[in-house]
Structure formats: structure tokens, C-alpha cells
PDB file of N, CA and C in Angstrom:
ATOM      1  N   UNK A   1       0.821  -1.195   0.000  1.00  0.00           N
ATOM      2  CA  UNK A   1       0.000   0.000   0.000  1.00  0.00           C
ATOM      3  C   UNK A   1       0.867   1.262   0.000  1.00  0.00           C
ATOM      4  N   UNK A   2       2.189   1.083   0.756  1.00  0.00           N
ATOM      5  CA  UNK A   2       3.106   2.326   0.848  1.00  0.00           C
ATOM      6  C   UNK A   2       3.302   2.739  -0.347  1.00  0.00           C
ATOM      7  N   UNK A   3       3.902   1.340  -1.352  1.00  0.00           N
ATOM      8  CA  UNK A   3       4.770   1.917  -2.801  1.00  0.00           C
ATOM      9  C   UNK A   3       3.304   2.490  -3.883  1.00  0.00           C
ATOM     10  N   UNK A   4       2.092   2.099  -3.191  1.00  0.00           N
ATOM     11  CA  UNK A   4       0.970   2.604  -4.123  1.00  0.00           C
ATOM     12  C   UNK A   4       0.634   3.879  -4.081  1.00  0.00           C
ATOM     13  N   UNK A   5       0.761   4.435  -2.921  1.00  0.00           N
ATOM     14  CA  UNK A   5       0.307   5.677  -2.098  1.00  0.00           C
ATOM     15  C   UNK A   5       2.185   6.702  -2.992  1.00  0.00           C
ATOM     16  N   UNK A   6       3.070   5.945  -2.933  1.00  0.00           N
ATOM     17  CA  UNK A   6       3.700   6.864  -3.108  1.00  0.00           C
ATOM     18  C   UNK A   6       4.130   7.415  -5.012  1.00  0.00           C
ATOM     19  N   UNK A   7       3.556   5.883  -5.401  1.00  0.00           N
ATOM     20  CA  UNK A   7       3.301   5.901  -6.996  1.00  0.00           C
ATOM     21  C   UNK A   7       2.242   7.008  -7.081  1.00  0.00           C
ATOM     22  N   UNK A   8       1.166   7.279  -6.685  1.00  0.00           N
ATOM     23  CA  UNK A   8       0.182   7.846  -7.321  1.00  0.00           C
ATOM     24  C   UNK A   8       0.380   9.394  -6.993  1.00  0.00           C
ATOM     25  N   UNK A   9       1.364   9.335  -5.893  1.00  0.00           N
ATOM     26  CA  UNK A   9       1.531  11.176  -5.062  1.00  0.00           C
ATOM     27  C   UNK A   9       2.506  11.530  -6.564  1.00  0.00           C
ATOM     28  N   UNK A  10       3.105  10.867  -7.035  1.00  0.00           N
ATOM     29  CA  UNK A  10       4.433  11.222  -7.863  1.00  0.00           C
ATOM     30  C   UNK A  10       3.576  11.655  -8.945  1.00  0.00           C
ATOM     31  N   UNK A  11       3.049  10.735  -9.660  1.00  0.00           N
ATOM     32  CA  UNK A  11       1.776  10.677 -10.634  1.00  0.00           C
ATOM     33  C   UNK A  11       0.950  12.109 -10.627  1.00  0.00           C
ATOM     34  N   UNK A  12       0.603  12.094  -8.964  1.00  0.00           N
ATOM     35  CA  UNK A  12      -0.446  13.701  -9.484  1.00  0.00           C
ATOM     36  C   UNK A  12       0.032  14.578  -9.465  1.00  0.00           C
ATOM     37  N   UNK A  13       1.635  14.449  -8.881  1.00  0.00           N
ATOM     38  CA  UNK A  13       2.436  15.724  -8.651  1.00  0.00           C
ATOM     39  C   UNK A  13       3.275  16.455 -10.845  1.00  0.00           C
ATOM     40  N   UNK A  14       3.529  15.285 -10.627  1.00  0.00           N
ATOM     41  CA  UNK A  14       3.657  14.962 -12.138  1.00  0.00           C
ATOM     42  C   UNK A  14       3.093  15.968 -13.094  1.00  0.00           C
ATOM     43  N   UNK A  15       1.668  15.376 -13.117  1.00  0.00           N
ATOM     44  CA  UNK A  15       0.583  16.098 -14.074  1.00  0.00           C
ATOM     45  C   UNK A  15       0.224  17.547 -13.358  1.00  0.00           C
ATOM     46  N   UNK A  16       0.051  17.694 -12.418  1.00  0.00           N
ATOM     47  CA  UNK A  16      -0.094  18.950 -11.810  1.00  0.00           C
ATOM     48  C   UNK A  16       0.945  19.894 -12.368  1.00  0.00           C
ATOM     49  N   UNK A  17       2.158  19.424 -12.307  1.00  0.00           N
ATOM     50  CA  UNK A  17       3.465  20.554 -12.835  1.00  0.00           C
ATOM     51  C   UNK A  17       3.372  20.550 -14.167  1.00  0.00           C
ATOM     52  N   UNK A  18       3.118  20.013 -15.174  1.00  0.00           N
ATOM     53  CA  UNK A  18       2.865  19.456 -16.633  1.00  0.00           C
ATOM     54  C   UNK A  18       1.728  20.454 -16.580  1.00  0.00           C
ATOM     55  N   UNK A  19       0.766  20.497 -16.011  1.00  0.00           N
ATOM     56  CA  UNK A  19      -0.394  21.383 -16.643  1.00  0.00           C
ATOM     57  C   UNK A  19       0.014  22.625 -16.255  1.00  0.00           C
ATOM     58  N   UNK A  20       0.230  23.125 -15.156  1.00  0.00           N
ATOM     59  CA  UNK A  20       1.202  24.518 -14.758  1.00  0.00           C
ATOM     60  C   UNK A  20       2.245  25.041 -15.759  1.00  0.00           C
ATOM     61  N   UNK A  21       2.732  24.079 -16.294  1.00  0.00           N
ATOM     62  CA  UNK A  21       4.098  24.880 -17.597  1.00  0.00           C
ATOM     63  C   UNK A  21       3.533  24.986 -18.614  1.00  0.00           C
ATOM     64  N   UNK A  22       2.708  23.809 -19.083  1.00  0.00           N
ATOM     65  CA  UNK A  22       2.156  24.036 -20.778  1.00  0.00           C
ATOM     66  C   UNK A  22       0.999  24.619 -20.627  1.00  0.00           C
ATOM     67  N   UNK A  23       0.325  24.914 -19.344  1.00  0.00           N
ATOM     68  CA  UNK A  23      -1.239  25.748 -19.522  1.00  0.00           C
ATOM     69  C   UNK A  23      -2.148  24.830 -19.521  1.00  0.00           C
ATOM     70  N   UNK A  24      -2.246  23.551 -19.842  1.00  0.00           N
ATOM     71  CA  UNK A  24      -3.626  22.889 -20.337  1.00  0.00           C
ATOM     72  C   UNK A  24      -3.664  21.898 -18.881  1.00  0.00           C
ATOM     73  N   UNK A  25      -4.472  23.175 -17.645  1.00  0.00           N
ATOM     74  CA  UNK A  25      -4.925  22.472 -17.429  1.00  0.00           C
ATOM     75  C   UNK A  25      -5.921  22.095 -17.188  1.00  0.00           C
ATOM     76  N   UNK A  26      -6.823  22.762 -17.596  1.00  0.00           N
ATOM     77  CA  UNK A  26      -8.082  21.788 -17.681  1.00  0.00           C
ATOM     78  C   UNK A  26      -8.354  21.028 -18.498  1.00  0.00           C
ATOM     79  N   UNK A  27      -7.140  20.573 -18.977  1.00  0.00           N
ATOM     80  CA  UNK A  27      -7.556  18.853 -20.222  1.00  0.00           C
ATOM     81  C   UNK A  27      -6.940  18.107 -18.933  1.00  0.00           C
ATOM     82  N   UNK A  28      -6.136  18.083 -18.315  1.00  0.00           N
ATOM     83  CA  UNK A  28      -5.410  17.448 -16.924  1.00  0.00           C
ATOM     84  C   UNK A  28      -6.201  17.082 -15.679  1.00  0.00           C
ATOM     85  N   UNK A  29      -7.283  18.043 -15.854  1.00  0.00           N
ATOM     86  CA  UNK A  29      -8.083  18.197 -14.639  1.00  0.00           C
ATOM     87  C   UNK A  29      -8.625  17.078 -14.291  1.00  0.00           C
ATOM     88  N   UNK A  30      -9.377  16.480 -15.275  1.00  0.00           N
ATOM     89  CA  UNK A  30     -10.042  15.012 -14.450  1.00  0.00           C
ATOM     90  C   UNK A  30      -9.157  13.824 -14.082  1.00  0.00           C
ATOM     91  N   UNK A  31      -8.528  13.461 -14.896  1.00  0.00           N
ATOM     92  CA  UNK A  31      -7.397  12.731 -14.658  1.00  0.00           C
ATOM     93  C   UNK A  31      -6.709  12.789 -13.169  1.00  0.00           C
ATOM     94  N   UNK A  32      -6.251  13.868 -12.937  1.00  0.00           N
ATOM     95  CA  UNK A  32      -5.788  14.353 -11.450  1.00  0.00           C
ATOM     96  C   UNK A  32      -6.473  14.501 -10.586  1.00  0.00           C
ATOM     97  N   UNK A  33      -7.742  14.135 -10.780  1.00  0.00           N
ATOM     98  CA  UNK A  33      -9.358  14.474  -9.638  1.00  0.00           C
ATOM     99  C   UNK A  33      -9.462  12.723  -9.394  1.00  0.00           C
ATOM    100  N   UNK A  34      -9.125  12.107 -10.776  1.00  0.00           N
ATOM    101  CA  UNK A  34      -9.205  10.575 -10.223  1.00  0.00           C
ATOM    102  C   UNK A  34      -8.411  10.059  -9.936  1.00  0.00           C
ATOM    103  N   UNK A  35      -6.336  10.427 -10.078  1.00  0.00           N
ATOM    104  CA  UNK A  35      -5.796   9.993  -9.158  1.00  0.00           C
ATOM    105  C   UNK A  35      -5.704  10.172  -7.541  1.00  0.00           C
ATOM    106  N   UNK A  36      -6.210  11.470  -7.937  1.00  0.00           N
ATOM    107  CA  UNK A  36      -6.193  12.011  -6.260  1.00  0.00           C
ATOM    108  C   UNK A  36      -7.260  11.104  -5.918  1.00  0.00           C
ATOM    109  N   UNK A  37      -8.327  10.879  -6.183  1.00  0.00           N
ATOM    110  CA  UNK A  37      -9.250  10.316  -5.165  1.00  0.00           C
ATOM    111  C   UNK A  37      -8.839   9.189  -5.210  1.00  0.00           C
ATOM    112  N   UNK A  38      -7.871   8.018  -5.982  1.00  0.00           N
ATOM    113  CA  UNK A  38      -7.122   7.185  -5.938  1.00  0.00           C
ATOM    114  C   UNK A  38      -6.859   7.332  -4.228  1.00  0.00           C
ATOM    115  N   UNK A  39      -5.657   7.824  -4.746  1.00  0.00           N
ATOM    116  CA  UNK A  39      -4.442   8.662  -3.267  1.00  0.00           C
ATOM    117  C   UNK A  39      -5.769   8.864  -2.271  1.00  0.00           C
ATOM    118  N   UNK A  40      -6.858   9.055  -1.857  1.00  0.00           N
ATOM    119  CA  UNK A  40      -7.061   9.429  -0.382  1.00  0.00           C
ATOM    120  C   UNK A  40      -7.816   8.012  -0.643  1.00  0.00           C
ATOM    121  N   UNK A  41      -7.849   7.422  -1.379  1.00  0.00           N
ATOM    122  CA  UNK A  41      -9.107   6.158  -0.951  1.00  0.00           C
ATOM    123  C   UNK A  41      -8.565   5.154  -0.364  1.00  0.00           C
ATOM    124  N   UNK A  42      -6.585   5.110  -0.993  1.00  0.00           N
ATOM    125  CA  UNK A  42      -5.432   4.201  -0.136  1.00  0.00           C
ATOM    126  C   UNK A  42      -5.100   4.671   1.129  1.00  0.00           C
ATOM    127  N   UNK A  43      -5.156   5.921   1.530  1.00  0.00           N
ATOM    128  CA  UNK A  43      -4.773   7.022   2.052  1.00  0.00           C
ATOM    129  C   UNK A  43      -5.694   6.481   3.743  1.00  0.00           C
ATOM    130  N   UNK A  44      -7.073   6.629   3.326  1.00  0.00           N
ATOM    131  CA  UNK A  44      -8.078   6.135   3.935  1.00  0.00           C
ATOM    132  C   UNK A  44      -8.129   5.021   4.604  1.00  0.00           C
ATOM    133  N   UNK A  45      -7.996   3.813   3.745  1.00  0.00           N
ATOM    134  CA  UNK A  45      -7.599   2.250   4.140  1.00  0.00           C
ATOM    135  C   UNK A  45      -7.078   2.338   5.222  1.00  0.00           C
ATOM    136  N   UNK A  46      -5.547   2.552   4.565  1.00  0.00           N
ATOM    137  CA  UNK A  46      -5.056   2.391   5.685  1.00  0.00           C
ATOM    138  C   UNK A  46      -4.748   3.231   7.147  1.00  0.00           C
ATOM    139  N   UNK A  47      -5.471   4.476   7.134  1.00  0.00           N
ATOM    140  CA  UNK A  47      -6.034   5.347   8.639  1.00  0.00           C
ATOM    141  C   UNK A  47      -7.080   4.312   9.079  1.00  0.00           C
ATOM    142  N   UNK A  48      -7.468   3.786   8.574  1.00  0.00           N
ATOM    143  CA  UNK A  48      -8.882   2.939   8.819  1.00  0.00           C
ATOM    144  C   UNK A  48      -8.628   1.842   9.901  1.00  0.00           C
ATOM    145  N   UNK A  49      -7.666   0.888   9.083  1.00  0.00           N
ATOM    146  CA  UNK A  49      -6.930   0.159   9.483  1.00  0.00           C
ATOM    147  C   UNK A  49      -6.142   0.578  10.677  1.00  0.00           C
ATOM    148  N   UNK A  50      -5.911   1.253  10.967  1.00  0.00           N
ATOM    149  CA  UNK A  50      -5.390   1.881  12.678  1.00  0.00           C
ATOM    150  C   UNK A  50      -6.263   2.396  13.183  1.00  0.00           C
ATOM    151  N   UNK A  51      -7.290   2.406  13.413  1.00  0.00           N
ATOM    152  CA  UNK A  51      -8.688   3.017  13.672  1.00  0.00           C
ATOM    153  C   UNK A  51      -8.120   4.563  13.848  1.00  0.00           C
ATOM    154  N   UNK A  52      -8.118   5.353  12.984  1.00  0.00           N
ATOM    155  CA  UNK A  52      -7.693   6.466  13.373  1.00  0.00           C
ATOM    156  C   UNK A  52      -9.260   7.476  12.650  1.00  0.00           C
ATOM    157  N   UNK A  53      -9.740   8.744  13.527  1.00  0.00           N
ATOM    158  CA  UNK A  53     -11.034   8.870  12.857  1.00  0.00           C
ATOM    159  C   UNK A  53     -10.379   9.790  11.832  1.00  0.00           C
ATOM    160  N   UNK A  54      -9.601   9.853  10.961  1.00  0.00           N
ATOM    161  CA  UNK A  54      -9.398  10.596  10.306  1.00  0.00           C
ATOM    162  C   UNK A  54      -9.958   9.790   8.838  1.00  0.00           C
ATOM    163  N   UNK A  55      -9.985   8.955   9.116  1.00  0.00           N
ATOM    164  CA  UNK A  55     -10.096   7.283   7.826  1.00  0.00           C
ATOM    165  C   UNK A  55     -11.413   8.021   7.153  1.00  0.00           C
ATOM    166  N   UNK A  56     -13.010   8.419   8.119  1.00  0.00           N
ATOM    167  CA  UNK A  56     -14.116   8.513   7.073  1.00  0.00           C
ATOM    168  C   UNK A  56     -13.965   9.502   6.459  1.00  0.00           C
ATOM    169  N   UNK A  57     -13.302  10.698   6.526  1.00  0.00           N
ATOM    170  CA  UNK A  57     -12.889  12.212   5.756  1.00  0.00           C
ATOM    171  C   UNK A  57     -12.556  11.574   4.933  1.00  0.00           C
ATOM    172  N   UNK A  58     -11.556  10.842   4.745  1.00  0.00           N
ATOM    173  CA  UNK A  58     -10.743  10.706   3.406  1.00  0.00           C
ATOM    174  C   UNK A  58     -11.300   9.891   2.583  1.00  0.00           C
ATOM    175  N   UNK A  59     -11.832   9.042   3.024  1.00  0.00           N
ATOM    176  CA  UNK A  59     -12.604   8.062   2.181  1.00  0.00           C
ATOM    177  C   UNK A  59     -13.999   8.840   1.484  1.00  0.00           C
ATOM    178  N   UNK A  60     -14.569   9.454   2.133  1.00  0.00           N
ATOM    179  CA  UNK A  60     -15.618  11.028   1.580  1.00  0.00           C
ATOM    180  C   UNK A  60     -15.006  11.549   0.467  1.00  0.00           C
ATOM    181  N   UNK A  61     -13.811  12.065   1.061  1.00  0.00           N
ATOM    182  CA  UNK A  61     -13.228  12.899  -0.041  1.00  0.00           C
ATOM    183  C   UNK A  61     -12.436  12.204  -1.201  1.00  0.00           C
ATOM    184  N   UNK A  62     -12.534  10.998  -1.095  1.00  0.00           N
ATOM    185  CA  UNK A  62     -11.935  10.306  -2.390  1.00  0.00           C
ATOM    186  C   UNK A  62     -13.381   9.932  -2.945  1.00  0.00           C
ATOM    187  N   UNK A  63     -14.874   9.841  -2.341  1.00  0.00           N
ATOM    188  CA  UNK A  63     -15.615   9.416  -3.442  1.00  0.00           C
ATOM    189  C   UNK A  63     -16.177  10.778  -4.053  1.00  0.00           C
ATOM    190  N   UNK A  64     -15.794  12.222  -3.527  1.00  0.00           N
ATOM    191  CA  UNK A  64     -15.845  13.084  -3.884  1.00  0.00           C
ATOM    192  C   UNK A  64     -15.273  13.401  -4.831  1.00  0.00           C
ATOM    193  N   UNK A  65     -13.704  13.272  -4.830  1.00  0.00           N
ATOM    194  CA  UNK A  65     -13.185  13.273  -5.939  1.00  0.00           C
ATOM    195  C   UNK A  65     -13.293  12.754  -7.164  1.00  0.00           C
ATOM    196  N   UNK A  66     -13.704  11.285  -7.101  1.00  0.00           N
ATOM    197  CA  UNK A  66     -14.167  10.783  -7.807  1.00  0.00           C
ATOM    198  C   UNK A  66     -15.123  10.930  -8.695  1.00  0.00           C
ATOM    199  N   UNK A  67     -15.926  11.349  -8.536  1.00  0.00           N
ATOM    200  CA  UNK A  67     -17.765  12.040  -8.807  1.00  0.00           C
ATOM    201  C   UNK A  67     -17.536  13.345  -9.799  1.00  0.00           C
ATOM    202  N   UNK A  68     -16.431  14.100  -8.744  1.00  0.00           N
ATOM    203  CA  UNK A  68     -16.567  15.143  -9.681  1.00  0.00           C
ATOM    204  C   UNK A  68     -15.271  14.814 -10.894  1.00  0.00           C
ATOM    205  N   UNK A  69     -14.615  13.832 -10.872  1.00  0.00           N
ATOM    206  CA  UNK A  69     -13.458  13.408 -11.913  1.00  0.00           C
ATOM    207  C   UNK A  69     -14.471  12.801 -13.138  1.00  0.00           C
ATOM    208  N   UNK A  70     -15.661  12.084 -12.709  1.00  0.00           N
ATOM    209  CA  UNK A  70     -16.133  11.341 -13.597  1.00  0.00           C
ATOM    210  C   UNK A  70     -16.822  12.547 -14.791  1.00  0.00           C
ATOM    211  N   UNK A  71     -17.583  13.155 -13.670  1.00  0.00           N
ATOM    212  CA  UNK A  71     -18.422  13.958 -13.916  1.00  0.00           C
ATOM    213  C   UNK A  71     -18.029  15.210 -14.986  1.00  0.00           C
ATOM    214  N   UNK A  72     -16.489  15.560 -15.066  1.00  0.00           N
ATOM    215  CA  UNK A  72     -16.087  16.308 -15.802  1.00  0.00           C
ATOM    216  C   UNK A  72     -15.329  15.774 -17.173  1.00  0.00           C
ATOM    217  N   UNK A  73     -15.172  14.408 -17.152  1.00  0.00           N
ATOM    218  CA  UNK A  73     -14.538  13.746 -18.495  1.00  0.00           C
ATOM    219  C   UNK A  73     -15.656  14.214 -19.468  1.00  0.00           C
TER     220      UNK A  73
END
């Protein structure tokens, strides 16, 4: 879960700087709305998994992300 969480931070950090230099980013935008909600839904798990209450925020906010990632393709 670590090397997943840290694949996908690289990934949105990635495209985030890519749309910042060439401008386009709102062709980038959904893409990065569904890795991110990727990133908090692993993010989530495993707060979950330590019972920590921080786990249902993130898991919210990854099906949030999600919704609005779909929603804008």
C-alpha cells in the first residue's frame, strides 16, 4: 500500500506541474481528480486500518473526488 500511495503522489504531482508549464490544465483536470481520489481512498484504508477517525474524511473525499473526476470527463 506504501509503494501505491507513493506511486500515485508522484503521478499527481507529475501532471499537476505538466499542466502549470504548458497551460492545459483543464484537459489534466479530471485525470488528477481521479488519481487524487485514488491517493485518499489508499490514504483512507489504511487510517482505517489503525482506527484512526481521520479514515471517514478521506474516504468522503476520495468518493468526492471521484464524482466530480467522472463527472467532468
Amino acid at each position: 500500500m506504501k509503494i501505491l500511495r507513493i506511486i500515485l503522489a508522484t503521478i499527481v504531482v507529475a501532471l499537476c506541474s505538466y499542466g502549470l508549464i504548458t497551460g492545459a490544465a483543464e484537459i489534466i483536470l479530471p485525470y488528477v481528480l481521479l488519481l487524487m481520489g485514488g491517493y485518499l481512498l489508499i490514504m483512507g484504508v489504511t487510517e482505517f486500518q489503525k482506527r484512526k477517525p481521520i479514515a471517514f474524511t478521506s474516504i468522503l473525499a476520495a468518493g468526492f473526488s471521484f464524482f466530480v473526476g467522472i463527472y467532468t470527463l
